[in-house]
Protein backbone atom coordinates (compact mmCIF):
# COMPACT_ATOMS: atom_id res chain seq x y z
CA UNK A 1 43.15 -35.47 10.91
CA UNK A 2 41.80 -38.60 12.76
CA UNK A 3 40.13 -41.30 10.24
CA UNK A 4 36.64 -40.38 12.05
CA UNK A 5 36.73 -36.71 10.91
CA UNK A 6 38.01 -37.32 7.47
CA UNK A 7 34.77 -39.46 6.92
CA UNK A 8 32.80 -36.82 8.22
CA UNK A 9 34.86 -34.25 6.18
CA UNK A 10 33.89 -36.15 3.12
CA UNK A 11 30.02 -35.97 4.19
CA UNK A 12 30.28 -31.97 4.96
CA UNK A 13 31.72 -31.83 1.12
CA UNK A 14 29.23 -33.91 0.04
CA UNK A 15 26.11 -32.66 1.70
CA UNK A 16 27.16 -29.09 0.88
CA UNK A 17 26.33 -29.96 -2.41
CA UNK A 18 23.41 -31.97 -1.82
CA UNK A 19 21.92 -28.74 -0.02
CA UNK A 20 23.02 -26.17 -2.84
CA UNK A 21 20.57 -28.15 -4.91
CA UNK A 22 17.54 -28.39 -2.89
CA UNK A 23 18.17 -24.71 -2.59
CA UNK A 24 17.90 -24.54 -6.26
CA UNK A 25 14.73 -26.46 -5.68
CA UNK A 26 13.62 -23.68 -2.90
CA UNK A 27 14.18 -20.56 -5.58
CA UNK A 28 12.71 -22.77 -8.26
CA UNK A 29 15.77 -22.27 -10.27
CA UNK A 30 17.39 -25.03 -12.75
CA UNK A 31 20.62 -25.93 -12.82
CA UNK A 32 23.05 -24.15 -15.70
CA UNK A 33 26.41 -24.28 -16.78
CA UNK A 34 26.38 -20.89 -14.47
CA UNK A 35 25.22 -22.36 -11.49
CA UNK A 36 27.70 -24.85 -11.74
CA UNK A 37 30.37 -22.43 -12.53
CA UNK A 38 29.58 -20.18 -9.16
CA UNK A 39 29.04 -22.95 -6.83
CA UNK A 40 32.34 -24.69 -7.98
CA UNK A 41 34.69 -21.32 -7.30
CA UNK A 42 32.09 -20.89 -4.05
CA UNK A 43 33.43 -24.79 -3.33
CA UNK A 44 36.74 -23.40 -3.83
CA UNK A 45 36.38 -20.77 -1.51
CA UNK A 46 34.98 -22.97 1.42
CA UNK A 47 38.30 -24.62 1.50
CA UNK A 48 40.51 -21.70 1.43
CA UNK A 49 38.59 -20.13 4.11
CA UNK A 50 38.91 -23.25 6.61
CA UNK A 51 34.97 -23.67 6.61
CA UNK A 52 35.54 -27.18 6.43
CA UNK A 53 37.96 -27.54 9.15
CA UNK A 54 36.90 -30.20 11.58
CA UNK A 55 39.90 -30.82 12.94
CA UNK A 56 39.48 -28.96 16.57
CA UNK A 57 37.86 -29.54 19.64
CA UNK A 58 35.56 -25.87 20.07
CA UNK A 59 33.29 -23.97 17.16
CA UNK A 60 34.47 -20.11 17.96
CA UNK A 61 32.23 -17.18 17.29
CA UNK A 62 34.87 -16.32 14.43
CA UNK A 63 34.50 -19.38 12.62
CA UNK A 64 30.83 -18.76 12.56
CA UNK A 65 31.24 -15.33 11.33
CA UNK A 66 33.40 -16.31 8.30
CA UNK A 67 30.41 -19.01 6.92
CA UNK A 68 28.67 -15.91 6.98
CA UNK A 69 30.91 -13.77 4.93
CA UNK A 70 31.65 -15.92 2.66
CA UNK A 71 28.34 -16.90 1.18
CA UNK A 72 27.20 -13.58 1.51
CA UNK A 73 30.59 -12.05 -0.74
CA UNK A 74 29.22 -15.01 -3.23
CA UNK A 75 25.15 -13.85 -2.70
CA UNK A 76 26.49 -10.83 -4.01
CA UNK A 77 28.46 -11.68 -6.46
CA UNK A 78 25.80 -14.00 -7.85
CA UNK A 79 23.92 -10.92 -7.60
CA UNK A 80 26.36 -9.10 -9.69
CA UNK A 81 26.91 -11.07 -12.60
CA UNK A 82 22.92 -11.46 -12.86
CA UNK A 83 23.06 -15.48 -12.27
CA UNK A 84 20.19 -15.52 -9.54
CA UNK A 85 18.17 -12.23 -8.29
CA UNK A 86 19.27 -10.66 -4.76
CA UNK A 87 16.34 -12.36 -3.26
CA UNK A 88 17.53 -15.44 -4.79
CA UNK A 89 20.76 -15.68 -4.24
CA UNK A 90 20.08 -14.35 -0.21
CA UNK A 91 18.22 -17.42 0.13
CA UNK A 92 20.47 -19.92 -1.59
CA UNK A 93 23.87 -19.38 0.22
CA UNK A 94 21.96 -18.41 3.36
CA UNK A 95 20.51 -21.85 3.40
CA UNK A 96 24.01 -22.81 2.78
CA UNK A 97 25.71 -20.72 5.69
CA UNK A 98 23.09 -22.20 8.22
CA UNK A 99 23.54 -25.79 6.93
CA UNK A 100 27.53 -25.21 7.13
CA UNK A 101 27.45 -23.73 11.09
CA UNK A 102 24.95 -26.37 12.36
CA UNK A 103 26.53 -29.20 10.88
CA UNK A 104 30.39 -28.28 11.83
CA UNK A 105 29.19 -27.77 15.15
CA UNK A 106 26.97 -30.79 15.55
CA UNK A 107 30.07 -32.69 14.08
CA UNK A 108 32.78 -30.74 16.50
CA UNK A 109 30.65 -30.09 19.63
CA UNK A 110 28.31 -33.03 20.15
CA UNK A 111 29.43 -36.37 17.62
CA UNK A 112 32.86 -36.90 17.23
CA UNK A 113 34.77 -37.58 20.54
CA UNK A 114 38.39 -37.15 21.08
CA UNK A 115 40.12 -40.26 20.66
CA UNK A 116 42.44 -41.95 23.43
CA UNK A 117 45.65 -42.44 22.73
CA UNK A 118 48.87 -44.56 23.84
CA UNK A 119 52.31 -44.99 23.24
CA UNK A 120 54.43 -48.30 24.07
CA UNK A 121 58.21 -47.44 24.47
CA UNK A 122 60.33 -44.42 22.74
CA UNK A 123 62.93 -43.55 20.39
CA UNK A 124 63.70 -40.51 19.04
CA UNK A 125 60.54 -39.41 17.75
CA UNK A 126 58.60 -40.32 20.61
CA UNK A 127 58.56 -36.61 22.17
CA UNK A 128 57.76 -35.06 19.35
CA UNK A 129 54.48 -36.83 18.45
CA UNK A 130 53.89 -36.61 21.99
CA UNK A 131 53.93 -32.71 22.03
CA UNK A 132 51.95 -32.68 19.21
CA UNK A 133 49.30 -35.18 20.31
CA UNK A 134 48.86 -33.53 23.67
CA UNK A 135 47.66 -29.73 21.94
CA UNK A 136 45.83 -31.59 19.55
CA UNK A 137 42.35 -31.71 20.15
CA UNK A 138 41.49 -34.97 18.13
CA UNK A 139 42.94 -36.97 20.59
CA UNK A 140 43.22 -37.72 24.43
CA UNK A 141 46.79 -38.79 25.91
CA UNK A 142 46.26 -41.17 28.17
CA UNK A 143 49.29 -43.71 28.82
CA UNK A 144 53.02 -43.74 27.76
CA UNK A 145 54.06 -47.42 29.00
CA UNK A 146 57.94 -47.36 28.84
CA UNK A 147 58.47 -50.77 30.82
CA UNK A 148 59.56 -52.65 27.50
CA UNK A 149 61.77 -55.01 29.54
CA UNK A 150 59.73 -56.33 31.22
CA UNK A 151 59.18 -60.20 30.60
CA UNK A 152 55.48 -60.49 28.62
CA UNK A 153 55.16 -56.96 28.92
CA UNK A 154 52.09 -57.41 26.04
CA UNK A 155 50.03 -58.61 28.96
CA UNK A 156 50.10 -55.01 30.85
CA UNK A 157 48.56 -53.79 27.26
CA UNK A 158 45.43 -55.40 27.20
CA UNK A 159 45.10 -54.28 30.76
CA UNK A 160 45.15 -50.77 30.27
CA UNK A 161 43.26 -51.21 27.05
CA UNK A 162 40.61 -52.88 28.77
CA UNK A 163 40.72 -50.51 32.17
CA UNK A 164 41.34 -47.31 30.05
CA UNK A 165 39.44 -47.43 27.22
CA UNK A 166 42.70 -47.34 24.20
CA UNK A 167 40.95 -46.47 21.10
CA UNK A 168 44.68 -46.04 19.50
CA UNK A 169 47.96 -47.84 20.09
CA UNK A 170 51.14 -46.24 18.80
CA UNK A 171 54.20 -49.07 18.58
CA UNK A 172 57.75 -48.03 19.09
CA UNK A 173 59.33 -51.34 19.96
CA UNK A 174 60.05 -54.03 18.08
CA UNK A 175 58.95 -57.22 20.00
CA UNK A 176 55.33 -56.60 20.92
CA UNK A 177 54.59 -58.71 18.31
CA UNK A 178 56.50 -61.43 18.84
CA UNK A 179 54.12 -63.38 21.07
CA UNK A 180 51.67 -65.12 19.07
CA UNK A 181 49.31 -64.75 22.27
CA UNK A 182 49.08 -60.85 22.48
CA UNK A 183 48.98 -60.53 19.05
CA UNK A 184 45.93 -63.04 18.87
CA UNK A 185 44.70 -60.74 21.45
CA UNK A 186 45.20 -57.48 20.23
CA UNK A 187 43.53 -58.52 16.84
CA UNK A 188 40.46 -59.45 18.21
CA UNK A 189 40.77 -55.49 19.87
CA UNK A 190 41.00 -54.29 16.59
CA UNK A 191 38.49 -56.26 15.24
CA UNK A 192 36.21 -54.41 18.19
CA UNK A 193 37.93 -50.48 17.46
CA UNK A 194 41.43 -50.53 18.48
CA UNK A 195 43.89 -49.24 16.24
CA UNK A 196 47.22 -50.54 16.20
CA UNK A 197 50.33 -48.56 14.01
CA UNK A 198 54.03 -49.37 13.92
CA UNK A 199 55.64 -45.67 14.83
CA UNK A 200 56.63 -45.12 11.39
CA UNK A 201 52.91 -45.64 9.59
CA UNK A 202 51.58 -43.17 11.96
CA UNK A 203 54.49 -41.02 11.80
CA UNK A 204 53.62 -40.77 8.29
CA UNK A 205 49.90 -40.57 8.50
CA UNK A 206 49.88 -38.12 11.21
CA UNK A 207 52.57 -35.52 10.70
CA UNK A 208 51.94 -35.62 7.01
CA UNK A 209 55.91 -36.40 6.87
CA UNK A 210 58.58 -39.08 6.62
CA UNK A 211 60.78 -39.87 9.45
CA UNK A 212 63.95 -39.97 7.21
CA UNK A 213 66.63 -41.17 9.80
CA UNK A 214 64.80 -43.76 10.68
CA UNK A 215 63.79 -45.19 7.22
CA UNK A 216 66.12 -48.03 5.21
CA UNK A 217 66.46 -48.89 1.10
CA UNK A 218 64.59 -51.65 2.54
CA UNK A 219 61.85 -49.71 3.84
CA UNK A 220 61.53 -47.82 0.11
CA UNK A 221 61.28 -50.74 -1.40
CA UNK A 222 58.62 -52.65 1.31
CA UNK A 223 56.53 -49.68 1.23
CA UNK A 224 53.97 -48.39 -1.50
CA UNK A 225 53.74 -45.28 -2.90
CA UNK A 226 56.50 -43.67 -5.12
CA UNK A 227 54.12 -44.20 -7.88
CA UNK A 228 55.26 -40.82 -10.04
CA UNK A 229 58.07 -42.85 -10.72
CA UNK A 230 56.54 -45.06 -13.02
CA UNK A 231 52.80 -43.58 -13.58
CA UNK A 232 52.92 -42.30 -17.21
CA UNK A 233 49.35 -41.37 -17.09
CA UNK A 234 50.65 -38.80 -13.83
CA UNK A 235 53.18 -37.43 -15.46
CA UNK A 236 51.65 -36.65 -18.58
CA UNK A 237 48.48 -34.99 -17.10
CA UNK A 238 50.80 -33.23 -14.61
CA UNK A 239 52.57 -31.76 -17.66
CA UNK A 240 49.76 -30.95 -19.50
CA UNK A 241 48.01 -29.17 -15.98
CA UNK A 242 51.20 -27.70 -15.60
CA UNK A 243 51.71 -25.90 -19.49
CA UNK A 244 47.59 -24.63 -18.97
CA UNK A 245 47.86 -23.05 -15.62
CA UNK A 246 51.28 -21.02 -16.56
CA UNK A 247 49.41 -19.94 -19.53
CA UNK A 248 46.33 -18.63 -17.96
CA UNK A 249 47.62 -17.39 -15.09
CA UNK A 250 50.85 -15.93 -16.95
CA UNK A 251 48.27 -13.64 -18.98
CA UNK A 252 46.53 -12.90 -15.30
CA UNK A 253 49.62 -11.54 -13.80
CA UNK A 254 50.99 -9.14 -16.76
CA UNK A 255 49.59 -6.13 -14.65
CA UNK A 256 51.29 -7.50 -11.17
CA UNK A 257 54.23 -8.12 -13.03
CA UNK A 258 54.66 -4.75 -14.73
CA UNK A 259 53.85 -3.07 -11.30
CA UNK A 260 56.46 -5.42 -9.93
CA UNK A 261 59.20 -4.30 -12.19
CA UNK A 262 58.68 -0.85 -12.10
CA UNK A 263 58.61 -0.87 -8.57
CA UNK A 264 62.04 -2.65 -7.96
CA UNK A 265 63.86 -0.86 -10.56
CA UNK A 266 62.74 2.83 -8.62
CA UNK A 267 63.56 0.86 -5.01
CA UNK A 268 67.04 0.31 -5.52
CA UNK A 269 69.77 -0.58 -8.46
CA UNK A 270 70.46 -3.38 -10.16
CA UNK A 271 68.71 -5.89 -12.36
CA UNK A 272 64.93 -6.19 -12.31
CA UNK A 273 65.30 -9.80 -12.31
CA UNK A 274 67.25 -12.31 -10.37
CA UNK A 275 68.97 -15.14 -12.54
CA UNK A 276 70.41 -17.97 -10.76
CA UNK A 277 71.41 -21.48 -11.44
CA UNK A 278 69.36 -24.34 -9.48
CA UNK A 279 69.56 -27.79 -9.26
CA UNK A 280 66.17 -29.51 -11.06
CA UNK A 281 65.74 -33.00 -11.80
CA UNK A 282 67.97 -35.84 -12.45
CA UNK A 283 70.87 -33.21 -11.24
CA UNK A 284 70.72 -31.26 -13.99
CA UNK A 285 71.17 -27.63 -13.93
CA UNK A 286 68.97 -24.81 -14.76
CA UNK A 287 68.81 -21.36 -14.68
CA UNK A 288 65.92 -20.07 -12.50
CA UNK A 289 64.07 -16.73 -13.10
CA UNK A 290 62.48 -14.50 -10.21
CA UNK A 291 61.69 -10.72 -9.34
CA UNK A 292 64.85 -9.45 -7.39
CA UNK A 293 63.89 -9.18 -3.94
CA UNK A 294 67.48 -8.53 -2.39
CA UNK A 295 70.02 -5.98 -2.21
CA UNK A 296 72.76 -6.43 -5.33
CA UNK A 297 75.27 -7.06 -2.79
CA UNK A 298 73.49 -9.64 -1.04
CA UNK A 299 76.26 -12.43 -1.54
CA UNK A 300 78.97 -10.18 -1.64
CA UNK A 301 80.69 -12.32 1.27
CA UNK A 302 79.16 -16.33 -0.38
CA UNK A 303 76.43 -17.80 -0.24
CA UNK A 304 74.46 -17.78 2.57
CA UNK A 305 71.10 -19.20 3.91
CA UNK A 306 67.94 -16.79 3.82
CA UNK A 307 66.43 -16.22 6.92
CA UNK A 308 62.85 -15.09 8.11
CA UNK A 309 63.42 -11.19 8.66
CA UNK A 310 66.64 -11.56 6.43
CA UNK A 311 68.17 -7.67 6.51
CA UNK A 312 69.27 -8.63 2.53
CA UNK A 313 65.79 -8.45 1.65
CA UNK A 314 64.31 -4.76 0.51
CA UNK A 315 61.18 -3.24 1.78
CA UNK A 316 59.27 -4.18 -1.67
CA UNK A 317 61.11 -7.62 -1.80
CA UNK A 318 59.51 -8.66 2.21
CA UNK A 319 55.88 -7.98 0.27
CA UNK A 320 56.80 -10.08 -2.57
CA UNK A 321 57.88 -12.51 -0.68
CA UNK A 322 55.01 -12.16 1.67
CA UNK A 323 52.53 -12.49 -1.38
CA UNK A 324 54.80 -14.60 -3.55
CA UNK A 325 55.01 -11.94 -6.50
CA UNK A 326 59.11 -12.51 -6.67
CA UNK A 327 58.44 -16.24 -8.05
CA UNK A 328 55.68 -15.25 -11.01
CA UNK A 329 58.75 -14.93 -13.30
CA UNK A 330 59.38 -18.73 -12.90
CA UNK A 331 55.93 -19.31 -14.99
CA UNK A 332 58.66 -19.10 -17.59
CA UNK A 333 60.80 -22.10 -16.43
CA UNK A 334 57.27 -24.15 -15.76
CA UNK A 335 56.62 -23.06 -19.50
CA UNK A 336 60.20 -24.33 -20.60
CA UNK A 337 59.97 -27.77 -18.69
CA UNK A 338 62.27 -26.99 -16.37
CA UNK A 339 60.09 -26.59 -13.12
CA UNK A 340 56.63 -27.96 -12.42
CA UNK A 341 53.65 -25.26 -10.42
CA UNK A 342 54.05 -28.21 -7.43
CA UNK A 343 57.38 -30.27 -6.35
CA UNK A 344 60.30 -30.13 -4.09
CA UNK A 345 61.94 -26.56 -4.33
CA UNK A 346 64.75 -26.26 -6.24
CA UNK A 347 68.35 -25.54 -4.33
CA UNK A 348 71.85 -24.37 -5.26
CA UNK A 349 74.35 -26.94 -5.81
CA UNK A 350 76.22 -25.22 -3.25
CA UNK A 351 74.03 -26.00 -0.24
CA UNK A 352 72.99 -29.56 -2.44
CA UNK A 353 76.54 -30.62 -1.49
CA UNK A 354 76.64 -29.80 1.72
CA UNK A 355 73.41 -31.47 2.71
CA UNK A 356 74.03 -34.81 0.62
CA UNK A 357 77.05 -35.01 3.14
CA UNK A 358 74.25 -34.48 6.21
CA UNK A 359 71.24 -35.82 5.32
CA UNK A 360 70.21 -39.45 4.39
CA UNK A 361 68.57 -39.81 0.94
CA UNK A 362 68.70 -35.96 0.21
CA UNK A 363 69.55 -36.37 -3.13
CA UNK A 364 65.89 -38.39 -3.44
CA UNK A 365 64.55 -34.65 -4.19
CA UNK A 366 65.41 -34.51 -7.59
CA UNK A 367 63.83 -37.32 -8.83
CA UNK A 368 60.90 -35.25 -9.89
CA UNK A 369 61.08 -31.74 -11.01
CA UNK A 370 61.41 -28.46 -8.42
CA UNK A 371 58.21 -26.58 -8.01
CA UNK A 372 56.87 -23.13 -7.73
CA UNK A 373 55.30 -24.22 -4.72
CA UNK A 374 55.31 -28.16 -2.52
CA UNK A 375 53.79 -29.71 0.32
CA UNK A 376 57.40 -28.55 2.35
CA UNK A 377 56.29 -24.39 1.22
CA UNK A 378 52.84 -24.80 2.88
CA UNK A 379 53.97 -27.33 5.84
CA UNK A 380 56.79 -25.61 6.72
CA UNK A 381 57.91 -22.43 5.24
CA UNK A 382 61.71 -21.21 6.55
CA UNK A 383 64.53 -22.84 5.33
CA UNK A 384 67.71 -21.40 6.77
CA UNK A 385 69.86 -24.61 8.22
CA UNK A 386 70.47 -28.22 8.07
CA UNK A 387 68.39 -28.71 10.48
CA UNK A 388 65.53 -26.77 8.55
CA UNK A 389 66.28 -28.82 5.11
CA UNK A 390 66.02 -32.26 6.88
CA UNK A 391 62.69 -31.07 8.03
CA UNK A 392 61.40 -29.94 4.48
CA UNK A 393 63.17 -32.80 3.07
CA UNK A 394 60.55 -35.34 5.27
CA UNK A 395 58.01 -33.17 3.40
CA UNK A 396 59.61 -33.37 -0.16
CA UNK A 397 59.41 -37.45 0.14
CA UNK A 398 56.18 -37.19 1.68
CA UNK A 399 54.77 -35.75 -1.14
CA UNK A 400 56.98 -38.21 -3.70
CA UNK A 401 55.91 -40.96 -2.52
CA UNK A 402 51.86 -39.95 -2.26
CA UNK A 403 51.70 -37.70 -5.06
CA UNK A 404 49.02 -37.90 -7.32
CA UNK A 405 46.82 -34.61 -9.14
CA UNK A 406 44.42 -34.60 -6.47
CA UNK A 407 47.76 -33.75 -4.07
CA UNK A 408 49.19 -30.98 -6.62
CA UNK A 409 45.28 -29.35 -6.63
CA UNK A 410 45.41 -29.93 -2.68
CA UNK A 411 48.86 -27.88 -2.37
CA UNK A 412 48.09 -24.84 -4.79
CA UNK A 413 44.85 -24.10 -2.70
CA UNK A 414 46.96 -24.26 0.23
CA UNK A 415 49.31 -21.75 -1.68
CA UNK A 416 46.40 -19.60 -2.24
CA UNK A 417 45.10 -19.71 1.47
CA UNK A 418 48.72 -18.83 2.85
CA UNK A 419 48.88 -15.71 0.22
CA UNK A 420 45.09 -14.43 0.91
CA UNK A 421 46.29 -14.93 4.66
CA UNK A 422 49.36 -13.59 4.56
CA UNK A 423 51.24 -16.22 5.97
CA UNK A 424 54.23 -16.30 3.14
CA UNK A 425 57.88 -17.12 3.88
């Protein structure tokens, strides 16, 4: 998301709030520790449901009819539990549906305009940024200048900045820069608007990813971030987040699970539970606990990658996989230390060996413990080649080097929004 809709993203959340309180002032209501309590999980619930998405160039009928549903599901649940009367609680979150369509489509239809775009020269990331600025509907493409050769090329910039309107330039040379001249000039553009990144900083701020083969020791070292590494206060609260939630949510799930194991042990034989040694931090080795959600024979012939509509996988095991059941076992291992709820997932040492050999700075993954779920699960969800671990692993060091709680509370309601929506791996 674009700079200008994050602010306003921030203002939605914020005036959200602002009008849940004058709606308290409407109903002549106080505020109580259950007001709060409702309105936080309703807060919740906005995000999971993509009500705040401003990311997109239209306002569909369907996004309109979800605002809807959603404060009226928490009307009526406010209704339920007696914290506001049905005339009460009609009015509140029907103040708060109207405020949410009119200002996401104010913001999307009528303020925020989509934002021109150009690149200077290519590489090997060039084309795919490019795909995935021109079905974005943030932004405009408008020029990809490839004439880097050219003698004071800089010069043919500020032209088409000037003629076309740039609002961002995207750098993939490495001697714009070097007249003093241009860049004099092109700082007193940005000092107007213009936005000027190096390919790698917007690599990294827009796909939400690292571009690994194109990073250096030197880079890791230039760069900021990385700050689990040596943030005590992080780790600690991570830990402590970590030990509460598998608590809680272990006593939650002692139905699910139940259900779970009865169901795989009538489906087919073999153990309710797969055990299977992983890979967790600092390279040590751990045995990893989850429903069995494959065939005992699965491996019969070695180890092999799982695939999307893998024909290992039984009829139960596609739903738990679908809805994530098959990894509430590994609440255990997040109790033990072992795992964390958010991090890199943890692999088999047979595939870790193979893909040190492929991949640059692979082994960079298990600097901080596996997770139940990470930002690779929810970016990108199949994992069955190289190819598809050098992907996740530009998510795993994404999320390394920008982690902080807010990002762990960010992923698990992605978690939740991919198994309410059904969008598991």
């Amino acid at each position: 998301m674009s700079g200008v809709r994050k602010n306003y993203l921030a203002l939605f959340w914020i005036l959200t709030i602002v009008v849940y309180f004058i709606g308290l002032i409407i109903i002549n209501r106080g505020l109580g520790f259950r007001n709060i309590g409702i309105f936080g999980v309703a807060l919740i619930a906005y995000y999971v449901g993509n009500i705040y998405n401003i990311a997109v160039g239209r306002y569909r009928l369907r996004d309109m009819a979800v605002v809807c549903v959603v404060n009226f599901i928490f009307a009526t649940v406010a209704n339920f539990f007696k914290i506001f009367t049905f005339y009460e609680a009609i009015v509140l979150f029907g103040i708060i549906a109207m405020f949410q369509i009119v200002f996401r489509y104010i913001i999307i239809v009528g303020v925020v305009e989509r934002q021109r775009i150009m690149f200077i020269g290519e590489n090997d990331y060039t084309q795919d940024l490019l795909e995935s600025i021109k079905n974005d509907e943030q932004y405009r493409f408008i020029e990809h200048y490839k004439n880097v050769q050219k003698k004071d090329y800089g010069y043919d910039i500020l032209k088409i900045c000037d003629l076309k309107k740039i609002n961002i330039i995207v750098d993939f040379t490495e001697n714009l820069l070097i007249n003093p001249k241009i860049v004099d000039k092109l700082l007193k553009n940005k000092l107007k608007g213009l936005q000027y990144y190096n390919y790698l900083e917007f690599y990294e701020m827009y796909e939400n990813k690292l571009p690994v083969s194109h990073l250096s020791p030197k880079w890791f070292l230039e760069n900021t971030g990385f700050e689990i590494y040596h943030n005590n206060f992080n780790l600690k609260a991570k830990r402590i987040l970590d030990i509460i939630f598998a608590l809680l949510i272990g006593v939650c799930v002692i139905p699910i699970m139940i259900i779970a194991a009865i169901i795989i042990k009538l489906e087919s034989k073999g153990p309710i539970f797969f055990i299977q040694e992983r890979i967790g931090e600092g390279n040590k080795p751990f045995k990893i606990v989850k429903f069995r959600s494959m065939t005992t024979d699965a491996e019969k012939d070695g180890p092999k990658w799982a695939t999307k509509n893998d024909n290992r996988v039984t009829k139960f095991g596609k739903f738990m996989r679908l809805t994530r059941v098959d990894e509430l076992p590994q609440l255990w291992n997040v109790l033990k230390g072992e795992m964390s709820f958010v991090g890199p997932r943890p692999e088999r040492e047979f595939f870790i060996k193979q893909l040190e050999k492929e991949i640059m700075y692979y082994n960079l993954r298990h600097t901080v413990k596996p997770g139940l779920t990470g930002w690779a699960q929810v970016m990108y969800p199949y994992g069955a080649s190289v190819e598809d671990a050098y992907r996740k692993l530009q998510y795993d060091l994404y999320y390394i080097k920008n982690h902080d709680i807010l990002f762990d509370m960010k992923i698990l309601l992605k978690t939740i929004t991919i198994v309410i929506f059904g969008k598991g791996r």
